[in-house]
PDB file of N, CA and C in Angstrom:
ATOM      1  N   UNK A   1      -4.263  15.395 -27.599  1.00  0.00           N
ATOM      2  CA  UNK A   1      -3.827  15.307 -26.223  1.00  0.00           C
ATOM      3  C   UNK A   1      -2.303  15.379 -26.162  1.00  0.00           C
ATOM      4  N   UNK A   2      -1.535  15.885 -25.538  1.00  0.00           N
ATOM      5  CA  UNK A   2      -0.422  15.795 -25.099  1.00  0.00           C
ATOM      6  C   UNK A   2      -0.011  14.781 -24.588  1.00  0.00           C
ATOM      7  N   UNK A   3       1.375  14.783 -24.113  1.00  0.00           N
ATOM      8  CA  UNK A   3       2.186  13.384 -23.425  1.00  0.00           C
ATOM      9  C   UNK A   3       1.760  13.507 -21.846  1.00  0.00           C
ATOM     10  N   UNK A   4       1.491  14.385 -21.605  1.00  0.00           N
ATOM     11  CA  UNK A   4       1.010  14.744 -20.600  1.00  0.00           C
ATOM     12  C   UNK A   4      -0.457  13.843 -19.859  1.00  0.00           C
ATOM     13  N   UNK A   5      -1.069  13.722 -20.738  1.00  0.00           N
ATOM     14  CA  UNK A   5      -2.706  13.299 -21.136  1.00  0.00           C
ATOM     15  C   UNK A   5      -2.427  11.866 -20.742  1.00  0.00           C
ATOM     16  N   UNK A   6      -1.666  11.351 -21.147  1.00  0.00           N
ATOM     17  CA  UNK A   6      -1.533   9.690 -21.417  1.00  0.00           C
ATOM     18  C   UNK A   6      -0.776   8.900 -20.392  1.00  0.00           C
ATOM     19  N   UNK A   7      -0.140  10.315 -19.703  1.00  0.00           N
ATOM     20  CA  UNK A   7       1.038  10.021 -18.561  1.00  0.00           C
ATOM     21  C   UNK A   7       0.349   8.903 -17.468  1.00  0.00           C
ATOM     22  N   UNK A   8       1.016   7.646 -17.729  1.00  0.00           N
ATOM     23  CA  UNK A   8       0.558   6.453 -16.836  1.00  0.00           C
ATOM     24  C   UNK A   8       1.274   6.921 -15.422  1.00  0.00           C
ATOM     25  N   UNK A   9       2.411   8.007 -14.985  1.00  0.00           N
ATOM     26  CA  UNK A   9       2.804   7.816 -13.758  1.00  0.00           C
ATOM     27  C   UNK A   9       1.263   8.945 -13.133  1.00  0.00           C
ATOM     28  N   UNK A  10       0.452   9.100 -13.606  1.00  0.00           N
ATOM     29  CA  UNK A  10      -0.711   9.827 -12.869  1.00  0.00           C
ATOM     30  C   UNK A  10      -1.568   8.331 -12.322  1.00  0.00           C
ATOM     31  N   UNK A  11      -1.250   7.494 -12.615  1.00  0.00           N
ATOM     32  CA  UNK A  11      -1.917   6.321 -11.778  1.00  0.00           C
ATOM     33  C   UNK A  11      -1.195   6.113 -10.474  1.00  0.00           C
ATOM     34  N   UNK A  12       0.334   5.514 -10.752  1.00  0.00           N
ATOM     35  CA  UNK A  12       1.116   5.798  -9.676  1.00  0.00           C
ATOM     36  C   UNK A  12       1.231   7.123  -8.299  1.00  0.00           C
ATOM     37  N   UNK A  13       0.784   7.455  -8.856  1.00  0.00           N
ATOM     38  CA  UNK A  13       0.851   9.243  -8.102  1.00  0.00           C
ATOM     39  C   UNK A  13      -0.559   9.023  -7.411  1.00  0.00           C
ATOM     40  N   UNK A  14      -1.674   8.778  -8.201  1.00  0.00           N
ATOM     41  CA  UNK A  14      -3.121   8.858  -7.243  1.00  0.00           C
ATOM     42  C   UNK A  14      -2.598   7.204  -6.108  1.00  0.00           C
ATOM     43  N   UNK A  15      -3.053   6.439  -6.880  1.00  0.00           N
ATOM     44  CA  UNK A  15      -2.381   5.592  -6.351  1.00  0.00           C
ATOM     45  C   UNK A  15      -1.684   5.554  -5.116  1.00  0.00           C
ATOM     46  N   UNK A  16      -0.736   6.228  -5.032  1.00  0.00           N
ATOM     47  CA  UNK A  16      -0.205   6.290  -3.640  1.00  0.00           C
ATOM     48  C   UNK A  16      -0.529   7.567  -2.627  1.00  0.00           C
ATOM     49  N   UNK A  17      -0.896   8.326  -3.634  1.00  0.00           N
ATOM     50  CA  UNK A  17      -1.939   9.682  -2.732  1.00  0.00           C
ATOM     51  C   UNK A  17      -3.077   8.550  -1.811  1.00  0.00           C
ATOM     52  N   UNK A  18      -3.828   7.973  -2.980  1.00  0.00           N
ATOM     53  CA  UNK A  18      -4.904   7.046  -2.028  1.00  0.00           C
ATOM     54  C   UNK A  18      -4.224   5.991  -1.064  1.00  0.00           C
ATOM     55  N   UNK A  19      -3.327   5.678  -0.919  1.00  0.00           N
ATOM     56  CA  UNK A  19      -2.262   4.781   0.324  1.00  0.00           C
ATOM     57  C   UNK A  19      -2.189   5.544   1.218  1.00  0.00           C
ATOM     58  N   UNK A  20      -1.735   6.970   1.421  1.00  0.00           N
ATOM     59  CA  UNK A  20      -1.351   7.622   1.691  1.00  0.00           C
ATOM     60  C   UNK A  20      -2.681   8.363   2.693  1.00  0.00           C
ATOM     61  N   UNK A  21      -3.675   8.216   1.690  1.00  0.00           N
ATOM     62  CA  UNK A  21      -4.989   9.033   2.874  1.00  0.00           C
ATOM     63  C   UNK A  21      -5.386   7.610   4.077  1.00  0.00           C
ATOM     64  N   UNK A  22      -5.690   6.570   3.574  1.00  0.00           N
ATOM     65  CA  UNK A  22      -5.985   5.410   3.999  1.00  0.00           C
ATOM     66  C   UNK A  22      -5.161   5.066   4.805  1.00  0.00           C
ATOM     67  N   UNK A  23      -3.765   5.453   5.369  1.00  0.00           N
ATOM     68  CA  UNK A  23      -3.293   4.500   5.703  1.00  0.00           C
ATOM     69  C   UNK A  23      -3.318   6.150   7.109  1.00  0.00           C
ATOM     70  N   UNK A  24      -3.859   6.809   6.713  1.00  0.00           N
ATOM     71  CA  UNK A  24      -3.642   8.039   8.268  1.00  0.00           C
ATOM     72  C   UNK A  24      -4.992   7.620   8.233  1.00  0.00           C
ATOM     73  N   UNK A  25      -5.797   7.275   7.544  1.00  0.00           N
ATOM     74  CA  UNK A  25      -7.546   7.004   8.789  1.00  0.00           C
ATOM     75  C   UNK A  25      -7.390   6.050   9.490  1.00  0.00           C
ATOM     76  N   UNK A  26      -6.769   4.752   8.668  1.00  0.00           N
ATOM     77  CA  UNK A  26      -6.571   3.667   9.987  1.00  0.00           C
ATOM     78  C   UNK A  26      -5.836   3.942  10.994  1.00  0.00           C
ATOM     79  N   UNK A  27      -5.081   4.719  10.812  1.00  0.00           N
ATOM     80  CA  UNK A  27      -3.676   5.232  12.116  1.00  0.00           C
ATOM     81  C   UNK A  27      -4.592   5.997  13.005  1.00  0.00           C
ATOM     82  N   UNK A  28      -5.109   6.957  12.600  1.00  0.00           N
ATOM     83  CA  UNK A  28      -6.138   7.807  13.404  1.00  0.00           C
ATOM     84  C   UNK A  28      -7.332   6.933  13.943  1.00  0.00           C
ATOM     85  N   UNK A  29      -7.778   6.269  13.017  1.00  0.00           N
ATOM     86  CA  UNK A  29      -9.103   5.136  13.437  1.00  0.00           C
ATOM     87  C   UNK A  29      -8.807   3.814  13.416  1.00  0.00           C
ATOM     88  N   UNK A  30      -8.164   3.358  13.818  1.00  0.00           N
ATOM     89  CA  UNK A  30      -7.819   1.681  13.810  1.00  0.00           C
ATOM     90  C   UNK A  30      -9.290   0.798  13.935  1.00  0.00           C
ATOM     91  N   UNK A  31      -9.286  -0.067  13.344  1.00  0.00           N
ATOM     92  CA  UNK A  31     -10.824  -0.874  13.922  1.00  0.00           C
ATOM     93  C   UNK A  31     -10.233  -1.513  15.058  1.00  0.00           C
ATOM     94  N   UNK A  32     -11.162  -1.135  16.495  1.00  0.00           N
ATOM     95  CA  UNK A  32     -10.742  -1.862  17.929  1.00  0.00           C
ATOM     96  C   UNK A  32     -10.752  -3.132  18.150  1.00  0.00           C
ATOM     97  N   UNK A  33     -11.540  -3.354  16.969  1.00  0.00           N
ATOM     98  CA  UNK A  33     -12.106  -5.012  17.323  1.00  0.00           C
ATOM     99  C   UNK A  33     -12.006  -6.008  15.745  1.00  0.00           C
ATOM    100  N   UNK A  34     -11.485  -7.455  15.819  1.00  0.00           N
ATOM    101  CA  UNK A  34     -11.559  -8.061  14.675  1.00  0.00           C
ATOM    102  C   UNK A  34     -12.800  -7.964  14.166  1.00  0.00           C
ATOM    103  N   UNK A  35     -12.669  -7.811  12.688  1.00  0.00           N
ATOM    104  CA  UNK A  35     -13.668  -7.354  11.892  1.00  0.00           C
ATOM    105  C   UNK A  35     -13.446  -8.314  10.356  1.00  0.00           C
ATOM    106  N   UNK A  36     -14.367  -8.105   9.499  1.00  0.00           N
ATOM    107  CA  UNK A  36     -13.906  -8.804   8.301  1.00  0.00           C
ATOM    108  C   UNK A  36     -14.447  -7.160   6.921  1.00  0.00           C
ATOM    109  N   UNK A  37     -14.470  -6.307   7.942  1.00  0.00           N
ATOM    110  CA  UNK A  37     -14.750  -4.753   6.669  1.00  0.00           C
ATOM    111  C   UNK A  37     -13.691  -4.321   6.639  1.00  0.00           C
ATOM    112  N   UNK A  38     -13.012  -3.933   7.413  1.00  0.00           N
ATOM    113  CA  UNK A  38     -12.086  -2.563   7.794  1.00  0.00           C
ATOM    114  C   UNK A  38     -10.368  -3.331   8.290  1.00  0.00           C
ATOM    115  N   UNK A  39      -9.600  -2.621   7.866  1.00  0.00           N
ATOM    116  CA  UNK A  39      -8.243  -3.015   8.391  1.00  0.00           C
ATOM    117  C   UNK A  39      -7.441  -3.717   7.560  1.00  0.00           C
ATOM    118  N   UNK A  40      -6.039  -4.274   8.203  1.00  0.00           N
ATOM    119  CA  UNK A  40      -5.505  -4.958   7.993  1.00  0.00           C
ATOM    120  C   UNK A  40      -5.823  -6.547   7.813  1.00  0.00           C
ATOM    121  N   UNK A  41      -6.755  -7.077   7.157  1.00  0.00           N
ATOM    122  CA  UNK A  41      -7.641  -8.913   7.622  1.00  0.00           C
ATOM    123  C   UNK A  41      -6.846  -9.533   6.661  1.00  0.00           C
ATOM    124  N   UNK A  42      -6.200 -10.238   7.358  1.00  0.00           N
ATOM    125  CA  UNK A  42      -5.489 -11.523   7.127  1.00  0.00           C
ATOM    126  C   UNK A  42      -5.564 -12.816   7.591  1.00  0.00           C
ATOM    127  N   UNK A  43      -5.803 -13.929   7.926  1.00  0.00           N
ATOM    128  CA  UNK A  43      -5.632 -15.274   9.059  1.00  0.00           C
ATOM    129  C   UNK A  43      -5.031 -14.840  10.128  1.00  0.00           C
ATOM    130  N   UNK A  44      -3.330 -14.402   9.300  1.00  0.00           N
ATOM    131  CA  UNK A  44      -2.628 -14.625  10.471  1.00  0.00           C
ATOM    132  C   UNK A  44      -2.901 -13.367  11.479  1.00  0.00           C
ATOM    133  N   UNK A  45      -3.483 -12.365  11.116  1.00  0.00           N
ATOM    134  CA  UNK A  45      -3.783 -10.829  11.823  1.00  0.00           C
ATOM    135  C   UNK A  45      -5.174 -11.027  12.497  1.00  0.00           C
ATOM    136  N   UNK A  46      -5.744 -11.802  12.084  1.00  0.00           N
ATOM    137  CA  UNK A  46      -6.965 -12.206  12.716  1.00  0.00           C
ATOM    138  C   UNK A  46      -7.009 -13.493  13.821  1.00  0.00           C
ATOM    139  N   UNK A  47      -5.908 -13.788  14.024  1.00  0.00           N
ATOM    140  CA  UNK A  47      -5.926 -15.103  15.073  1.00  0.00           C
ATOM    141  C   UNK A  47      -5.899 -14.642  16.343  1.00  0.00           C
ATOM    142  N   UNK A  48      -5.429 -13.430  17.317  1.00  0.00           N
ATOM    143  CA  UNK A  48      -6.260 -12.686  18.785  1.00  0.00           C
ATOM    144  C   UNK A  48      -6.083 -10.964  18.301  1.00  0.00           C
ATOM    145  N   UNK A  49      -6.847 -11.221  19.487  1.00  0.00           N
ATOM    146  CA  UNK A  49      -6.642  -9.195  19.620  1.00  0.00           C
ATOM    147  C   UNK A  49      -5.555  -8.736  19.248  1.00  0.00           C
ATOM    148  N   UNK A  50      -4.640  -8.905  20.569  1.00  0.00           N
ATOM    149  CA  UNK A  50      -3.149  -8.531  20.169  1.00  0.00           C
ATOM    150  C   UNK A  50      -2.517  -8.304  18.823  1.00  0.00           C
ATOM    151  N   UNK A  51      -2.631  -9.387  17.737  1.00  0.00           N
ATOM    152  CA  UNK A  51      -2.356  -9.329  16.425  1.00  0.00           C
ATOM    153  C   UNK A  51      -2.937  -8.427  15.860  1.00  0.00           C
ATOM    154  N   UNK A  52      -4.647  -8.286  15.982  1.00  0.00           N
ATOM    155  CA  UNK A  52      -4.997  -7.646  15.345  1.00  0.00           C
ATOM    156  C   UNK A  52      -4.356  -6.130  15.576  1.00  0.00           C
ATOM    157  N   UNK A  53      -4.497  -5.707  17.008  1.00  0.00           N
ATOM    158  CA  UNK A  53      -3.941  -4.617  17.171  1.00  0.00           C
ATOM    159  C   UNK A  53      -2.506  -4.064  16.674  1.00  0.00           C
ATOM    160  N   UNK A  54      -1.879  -5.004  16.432  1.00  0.00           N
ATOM    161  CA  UNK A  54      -0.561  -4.832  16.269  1.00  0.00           C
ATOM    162  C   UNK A  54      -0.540  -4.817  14.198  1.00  0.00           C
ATOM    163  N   UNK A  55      -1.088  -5.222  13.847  1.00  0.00           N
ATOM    164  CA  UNK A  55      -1.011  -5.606  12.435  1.00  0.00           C
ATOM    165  C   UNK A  55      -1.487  -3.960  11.838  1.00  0.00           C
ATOM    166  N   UNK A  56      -2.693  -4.136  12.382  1.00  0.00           N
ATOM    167  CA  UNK A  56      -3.116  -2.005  11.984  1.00  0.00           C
ATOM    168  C   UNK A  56      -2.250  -1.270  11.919  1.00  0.00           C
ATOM    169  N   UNK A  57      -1.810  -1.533  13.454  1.00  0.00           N
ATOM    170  CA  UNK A  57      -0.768   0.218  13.453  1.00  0.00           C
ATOM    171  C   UNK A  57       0.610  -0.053  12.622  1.00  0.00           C
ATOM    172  N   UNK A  58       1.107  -1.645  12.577  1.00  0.00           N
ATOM    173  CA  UNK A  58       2.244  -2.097  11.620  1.00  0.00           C
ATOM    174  C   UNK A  58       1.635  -1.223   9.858  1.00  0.00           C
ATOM    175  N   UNK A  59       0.855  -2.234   9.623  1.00  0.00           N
ATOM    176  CA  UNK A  59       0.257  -2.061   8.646  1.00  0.00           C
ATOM    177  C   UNK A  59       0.355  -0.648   7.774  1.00  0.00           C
ATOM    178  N   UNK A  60      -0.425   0.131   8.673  1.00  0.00           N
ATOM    179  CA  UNK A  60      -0.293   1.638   8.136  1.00  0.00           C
ATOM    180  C   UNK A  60       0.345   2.053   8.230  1.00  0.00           C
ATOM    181  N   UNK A  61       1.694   2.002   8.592  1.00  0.00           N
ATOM    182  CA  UNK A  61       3.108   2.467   8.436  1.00  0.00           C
ATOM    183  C   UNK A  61       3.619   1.870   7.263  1.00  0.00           C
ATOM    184  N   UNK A  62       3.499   0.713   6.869  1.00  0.00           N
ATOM    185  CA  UNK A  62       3.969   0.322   5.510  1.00  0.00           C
ATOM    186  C   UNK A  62       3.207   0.940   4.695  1.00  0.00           C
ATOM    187  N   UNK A  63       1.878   0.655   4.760  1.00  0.00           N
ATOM    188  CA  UNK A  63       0.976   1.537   3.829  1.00  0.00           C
ATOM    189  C   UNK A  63       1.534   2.982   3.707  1.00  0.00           C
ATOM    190  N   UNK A  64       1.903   3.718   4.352  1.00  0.00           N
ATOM    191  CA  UNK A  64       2.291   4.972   4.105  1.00  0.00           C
ATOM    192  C   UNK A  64       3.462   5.022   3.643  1.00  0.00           C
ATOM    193  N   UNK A  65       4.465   4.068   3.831  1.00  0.00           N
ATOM    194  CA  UNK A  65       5.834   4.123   3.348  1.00  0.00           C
ATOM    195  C   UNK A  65       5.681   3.332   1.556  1.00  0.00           C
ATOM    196  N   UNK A  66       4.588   2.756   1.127  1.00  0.00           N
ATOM    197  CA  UNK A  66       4.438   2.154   0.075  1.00  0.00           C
ATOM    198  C   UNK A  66       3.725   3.800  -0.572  1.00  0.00           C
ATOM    199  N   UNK A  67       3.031   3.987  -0.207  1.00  0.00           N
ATOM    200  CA  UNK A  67       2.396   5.165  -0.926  1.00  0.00           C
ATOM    201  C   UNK A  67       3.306   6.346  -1.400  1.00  0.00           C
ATOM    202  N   UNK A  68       4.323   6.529  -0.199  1.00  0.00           N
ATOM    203  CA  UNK A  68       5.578   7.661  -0.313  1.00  0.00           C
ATOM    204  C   UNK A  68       6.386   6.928  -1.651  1.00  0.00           C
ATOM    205  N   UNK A  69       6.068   5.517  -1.635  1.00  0.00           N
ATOM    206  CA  UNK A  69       7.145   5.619  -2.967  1.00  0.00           C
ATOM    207  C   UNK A  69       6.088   5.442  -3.994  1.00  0.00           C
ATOM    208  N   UNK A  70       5.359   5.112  -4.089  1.00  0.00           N
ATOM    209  CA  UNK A  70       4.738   5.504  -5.647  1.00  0.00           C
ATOM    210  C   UNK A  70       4.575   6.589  -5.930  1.00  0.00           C
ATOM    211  N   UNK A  71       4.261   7.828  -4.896  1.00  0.00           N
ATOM    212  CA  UNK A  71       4.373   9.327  -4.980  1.00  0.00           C
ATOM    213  C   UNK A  71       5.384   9.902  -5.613  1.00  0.00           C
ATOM    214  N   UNK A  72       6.437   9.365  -4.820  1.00  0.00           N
ATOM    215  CA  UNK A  72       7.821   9.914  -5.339  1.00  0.00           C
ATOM    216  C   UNK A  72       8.366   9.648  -6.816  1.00  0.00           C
ATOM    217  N   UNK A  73       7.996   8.234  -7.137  1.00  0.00           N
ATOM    218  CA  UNK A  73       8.263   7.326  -8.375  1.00  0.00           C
ATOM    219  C   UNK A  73       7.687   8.172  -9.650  1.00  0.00           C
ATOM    220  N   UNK A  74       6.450   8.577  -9.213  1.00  0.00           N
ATOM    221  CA  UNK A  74       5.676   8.656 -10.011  1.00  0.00           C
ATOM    222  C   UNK A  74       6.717   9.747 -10.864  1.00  0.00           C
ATOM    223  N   UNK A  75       7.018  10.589  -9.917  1.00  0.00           N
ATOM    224  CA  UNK A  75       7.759  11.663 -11.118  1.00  0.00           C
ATOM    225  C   UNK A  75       8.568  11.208 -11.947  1.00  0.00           C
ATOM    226  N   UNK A  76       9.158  10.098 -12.018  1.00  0.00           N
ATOM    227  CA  UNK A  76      10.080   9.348 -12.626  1.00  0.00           C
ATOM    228  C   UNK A  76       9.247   9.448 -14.217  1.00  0.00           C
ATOM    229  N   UNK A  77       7.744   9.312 -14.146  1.00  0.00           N
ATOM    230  CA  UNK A  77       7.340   9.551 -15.352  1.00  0.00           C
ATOM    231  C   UNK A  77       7.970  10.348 -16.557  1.00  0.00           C
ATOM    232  N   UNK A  78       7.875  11.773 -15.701  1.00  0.00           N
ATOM    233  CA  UNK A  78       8.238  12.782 -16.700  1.00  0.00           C
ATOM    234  C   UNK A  78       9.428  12.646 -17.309  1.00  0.00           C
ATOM    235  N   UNK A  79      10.319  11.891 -17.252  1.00  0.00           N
ATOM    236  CA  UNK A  79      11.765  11.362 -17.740  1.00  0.00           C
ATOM    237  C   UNK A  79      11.542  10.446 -18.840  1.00  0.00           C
ATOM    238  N   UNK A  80      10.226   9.597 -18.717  1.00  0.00           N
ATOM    239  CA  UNK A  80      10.885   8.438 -19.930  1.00  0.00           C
ATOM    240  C   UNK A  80       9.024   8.569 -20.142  1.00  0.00           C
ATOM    241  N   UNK A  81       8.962   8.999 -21.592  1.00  0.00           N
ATOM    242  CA  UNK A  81       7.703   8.931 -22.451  1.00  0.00           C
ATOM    243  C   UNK A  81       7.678   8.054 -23.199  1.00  0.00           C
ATOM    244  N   UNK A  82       6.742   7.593 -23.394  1.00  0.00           N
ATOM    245  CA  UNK A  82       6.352   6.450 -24.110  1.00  0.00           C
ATOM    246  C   UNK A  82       4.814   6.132 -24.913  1.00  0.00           C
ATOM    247  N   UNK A  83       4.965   4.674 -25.177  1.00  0.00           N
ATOM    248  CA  UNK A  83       2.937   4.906 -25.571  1.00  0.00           C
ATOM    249  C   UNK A  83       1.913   4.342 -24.408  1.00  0.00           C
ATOM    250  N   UNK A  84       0.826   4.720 -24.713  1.00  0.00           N
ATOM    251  CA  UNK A  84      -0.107   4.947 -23.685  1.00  0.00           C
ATOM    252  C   UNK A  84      -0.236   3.595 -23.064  1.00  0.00           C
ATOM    253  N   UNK A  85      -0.480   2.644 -24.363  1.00  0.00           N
ATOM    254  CA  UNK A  85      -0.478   1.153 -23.753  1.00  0.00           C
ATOM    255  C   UNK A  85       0.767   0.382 -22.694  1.00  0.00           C
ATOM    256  N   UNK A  86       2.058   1.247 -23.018  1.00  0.00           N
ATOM    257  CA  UNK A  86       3.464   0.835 -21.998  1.00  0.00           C
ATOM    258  C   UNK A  86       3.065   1.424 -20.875  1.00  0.00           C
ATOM    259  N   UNK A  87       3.012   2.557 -20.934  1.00  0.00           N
ATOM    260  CA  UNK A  87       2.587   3.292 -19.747  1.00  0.00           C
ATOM    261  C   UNK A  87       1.362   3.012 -18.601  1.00  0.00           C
ATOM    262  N   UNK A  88       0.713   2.257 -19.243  1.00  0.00           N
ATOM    263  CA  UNK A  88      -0.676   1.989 -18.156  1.00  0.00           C
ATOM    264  C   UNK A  88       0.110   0.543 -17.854  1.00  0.00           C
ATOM    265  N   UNK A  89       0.584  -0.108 -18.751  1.00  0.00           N
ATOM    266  CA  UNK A  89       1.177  -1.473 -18.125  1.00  0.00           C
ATOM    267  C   UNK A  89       2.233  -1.653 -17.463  1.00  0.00           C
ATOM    268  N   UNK A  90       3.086  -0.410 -17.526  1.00  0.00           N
ATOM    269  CA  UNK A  90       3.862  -0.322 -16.512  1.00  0.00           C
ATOM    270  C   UNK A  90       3.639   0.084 -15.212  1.00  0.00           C
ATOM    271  N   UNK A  91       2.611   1.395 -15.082  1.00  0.00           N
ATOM    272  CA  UNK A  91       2.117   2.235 -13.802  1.00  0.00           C
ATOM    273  C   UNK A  91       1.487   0.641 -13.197  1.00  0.00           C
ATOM    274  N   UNK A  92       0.680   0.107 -13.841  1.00  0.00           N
ATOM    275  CA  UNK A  92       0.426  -1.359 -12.945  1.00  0.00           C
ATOM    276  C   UNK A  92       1.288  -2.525 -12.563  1.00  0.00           C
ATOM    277  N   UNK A  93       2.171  -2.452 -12.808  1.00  0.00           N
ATOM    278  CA  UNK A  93       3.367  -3.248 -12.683  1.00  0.00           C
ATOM    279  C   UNK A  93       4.210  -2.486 -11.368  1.00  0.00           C
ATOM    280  N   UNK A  94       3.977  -0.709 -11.609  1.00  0.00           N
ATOM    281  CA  UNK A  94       4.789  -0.379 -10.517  1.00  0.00           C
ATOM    282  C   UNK A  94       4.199  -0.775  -9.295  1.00  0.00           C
ATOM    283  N   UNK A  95       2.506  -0.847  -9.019  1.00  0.00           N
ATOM    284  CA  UNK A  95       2.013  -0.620  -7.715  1.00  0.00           C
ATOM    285  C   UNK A  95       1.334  -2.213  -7.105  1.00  0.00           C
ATOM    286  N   UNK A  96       2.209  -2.930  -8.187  1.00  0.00           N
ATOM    287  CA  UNK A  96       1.972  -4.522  -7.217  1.00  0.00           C
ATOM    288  C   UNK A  96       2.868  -4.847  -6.172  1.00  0.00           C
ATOM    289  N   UNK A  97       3.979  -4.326  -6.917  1.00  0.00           N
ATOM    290  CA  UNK A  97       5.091  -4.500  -5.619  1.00  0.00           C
ATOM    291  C   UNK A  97       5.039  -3.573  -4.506  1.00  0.00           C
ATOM    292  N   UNK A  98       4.368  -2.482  -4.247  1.00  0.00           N
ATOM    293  CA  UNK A  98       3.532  -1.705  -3.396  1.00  0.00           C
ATOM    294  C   UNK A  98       2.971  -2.768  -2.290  1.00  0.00           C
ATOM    295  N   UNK A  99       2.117  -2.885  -3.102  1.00  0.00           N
ATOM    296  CA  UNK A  99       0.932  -4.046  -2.446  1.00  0.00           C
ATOM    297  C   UNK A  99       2.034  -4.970  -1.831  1.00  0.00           C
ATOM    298  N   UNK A 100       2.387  -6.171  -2.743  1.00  0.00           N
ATOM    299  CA  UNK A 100       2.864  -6.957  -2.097  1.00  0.00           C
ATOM    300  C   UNK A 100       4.381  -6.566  -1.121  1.00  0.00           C
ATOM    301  N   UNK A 101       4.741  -5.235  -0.806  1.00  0.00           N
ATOM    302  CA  UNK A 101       5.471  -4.851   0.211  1.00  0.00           C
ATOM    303  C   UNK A 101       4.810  -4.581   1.649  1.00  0.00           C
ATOM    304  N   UNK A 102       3.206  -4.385   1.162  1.00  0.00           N
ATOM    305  CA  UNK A 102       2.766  -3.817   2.610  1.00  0.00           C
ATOM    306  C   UNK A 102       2.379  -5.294   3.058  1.00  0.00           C
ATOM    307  N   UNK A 103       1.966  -6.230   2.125  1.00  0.00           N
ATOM    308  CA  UNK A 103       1.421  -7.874   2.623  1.00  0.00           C
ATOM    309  C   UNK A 103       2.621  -8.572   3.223  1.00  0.00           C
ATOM    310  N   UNK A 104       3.511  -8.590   2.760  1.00  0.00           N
ATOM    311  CA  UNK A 104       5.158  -9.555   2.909  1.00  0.00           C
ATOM    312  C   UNK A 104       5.507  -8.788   4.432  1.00  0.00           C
ATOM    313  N   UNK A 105       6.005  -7.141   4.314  1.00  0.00           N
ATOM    314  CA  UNK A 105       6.113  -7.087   5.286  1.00  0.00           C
ATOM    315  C   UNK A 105       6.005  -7.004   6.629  1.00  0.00           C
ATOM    316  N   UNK A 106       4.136  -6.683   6.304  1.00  0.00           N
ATOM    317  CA  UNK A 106       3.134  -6.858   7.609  1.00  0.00           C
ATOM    318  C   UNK A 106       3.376  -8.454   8.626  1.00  0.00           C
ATOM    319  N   UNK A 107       3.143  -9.310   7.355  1.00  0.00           N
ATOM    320  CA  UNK A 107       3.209 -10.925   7.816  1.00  0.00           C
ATOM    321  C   UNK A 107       4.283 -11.218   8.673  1.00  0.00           C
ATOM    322  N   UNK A 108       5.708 -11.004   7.735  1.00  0.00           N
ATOM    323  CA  UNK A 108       6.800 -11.040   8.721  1.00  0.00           C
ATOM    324  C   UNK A 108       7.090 -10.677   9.885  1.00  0.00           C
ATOM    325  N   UNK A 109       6.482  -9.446   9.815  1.00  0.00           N
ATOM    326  CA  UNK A 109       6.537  -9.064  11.406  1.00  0.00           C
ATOM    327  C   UNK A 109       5.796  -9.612  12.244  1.00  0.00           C
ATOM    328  N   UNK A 110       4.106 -10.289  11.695  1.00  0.00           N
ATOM    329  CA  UNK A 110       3.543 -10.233  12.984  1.00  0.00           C
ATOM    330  C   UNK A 110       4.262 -12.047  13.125  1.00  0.00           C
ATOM    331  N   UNK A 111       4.952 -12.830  12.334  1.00  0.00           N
ATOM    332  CA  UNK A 111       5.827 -13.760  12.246  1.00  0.00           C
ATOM    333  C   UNK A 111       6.955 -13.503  13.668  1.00  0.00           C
ATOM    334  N   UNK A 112       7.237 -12.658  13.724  1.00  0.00           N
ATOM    335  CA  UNK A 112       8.338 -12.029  14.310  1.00  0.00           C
ATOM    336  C   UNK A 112       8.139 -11.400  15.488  1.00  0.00           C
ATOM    337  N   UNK A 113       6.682 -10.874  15.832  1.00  0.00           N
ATOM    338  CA  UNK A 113       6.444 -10.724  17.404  1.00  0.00           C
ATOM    339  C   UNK A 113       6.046 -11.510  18.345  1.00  0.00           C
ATOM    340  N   UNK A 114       5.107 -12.204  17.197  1.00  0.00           N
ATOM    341  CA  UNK A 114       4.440 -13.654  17.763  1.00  0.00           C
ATOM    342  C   UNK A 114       4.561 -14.980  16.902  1.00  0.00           C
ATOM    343  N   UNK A 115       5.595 -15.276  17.629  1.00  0.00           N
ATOM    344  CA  UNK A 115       6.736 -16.869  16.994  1.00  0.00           C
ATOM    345  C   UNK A 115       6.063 -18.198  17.334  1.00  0.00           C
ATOM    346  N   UNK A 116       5.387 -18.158  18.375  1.00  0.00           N
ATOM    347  CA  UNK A 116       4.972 -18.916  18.938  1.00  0.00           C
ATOM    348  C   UNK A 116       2.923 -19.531  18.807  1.00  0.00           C
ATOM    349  N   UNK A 117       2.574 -18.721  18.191  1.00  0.00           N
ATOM    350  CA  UNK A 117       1.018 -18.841  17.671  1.00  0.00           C
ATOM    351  C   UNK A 117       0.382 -18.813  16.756  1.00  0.00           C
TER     352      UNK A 117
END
């Protein structure tokens, strides 16, 4: 196999390809109504409508802006080769802080529209 074969930024790259599809179905399809399948479900996104509504369309904008950077990142691969075992433990290391960018910054905001509930 080549370096190619082993390349951990192909996790990063699907990875945020899949952020990236997911986060235009919810934009296109938001769930209308609190749910515990589909969406953004959190406590605090689940405490009225309003939130909920507001947390989706927040939501999938981070989701898409988290996905644009593991996309982008990912090429960063082809620069620094390594072994297969660094590489898968790093590509997972890149896409927590993903995650926890779309959780931190969803919260804050809905912190920040609704101060009071």
């Amino acid at each position: 196999m080549t370096d190619l074969d082993y390349n951990i930024w192909y996790l990063p790259f699907l990875v945020g390809i899949a952020l990236m599809i997911a986060s235009a179905v919810v934009y296109f399809f938001p769930p209308k109504k609190i749910n515990y399948l589909y969406g953004y479900r959190t406590a605090s996104s689940m405490k009225s409508q309003e939130r909920w509504g507001f947390a989706q369309g927040y939501s999938t904008i981070k989701m898409f802006q988290a996905g644009i950077g593991l996309f982008v990142f990912s090429f960063l691969g082809l620069l620094f080769p390594g072994s297969e075992k660094a590489q898968i433990g790093l590509g997972i290391l890149l896409m927590l802080p993903a995650l926890v960018f779309i959780f931190f910054s969803t919260e804050r905001a809905l912190r920040r529209k609704f101060p009071d509930s």
